[in-house]
C-alpha atoms as a PDB file:
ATOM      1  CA  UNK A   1     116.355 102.196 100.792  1.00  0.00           C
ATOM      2  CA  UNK A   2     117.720  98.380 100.501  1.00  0.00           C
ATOM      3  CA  UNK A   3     114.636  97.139 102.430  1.00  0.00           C
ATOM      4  CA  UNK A   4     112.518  98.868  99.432  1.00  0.00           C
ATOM      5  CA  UNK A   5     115.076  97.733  96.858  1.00  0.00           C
ATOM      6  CA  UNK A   6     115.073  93.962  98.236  1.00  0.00           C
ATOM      7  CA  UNK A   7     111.606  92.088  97.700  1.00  0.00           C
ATOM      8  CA  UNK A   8     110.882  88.585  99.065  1.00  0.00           C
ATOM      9  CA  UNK A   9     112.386  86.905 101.690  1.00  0.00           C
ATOM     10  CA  UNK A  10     115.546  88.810 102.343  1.00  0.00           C
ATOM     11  CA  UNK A  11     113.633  92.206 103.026  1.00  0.00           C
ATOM     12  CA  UNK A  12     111.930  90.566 106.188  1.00  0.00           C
ATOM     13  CA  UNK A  13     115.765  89.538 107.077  1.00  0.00           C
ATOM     14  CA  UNK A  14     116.975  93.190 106.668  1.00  0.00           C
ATOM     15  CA  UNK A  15     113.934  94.409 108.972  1.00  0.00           C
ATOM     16  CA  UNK A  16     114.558  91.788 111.079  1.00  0.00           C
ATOM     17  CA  UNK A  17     117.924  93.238 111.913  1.00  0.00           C
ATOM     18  CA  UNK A  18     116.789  96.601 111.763  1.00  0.00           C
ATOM     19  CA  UNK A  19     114.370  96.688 114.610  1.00  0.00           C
ATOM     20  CA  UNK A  20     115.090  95.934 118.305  1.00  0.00           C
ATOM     21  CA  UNK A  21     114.605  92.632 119.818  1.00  0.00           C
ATOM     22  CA  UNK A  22     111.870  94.361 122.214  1.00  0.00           C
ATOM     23  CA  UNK A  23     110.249  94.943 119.369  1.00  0.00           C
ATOM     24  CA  UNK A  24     109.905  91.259 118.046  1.00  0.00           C
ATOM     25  CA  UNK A  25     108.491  90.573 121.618  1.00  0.00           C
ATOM     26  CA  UNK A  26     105.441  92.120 121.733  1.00  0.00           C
ATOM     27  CA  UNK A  27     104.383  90.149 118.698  1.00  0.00           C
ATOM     28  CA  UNK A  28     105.067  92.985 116.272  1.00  0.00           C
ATOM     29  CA  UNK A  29     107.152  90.595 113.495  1.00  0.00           C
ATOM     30  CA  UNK A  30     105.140  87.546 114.355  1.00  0.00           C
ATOM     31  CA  UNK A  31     101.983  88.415 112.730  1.00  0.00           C
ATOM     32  CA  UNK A  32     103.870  90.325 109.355  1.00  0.00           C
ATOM     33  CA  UNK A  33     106.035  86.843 109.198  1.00  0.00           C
ATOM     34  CA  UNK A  34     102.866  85.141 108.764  1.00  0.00           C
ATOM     35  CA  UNK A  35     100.864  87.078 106.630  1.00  0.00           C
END
């Protein structure tokens, strides 16, 4: 509910932390950090 709450910068933080590492290899938070 805080990630909905949160807009901007701070909500890619929160899902940062949220999801695993393996996730962020694959390439899965690369391409949302850009866009």
């Amino acid at each position: 509910l805080q990630m909905l709450k949160t807009r901007g910068p701070r909500r890619m933080h929160c899902v940062m932390d949220a999801i695993p590492a393996t996730a962020i290899e694959p390439g899965g938070v690369a391409p949302t950090q850009l866009d």
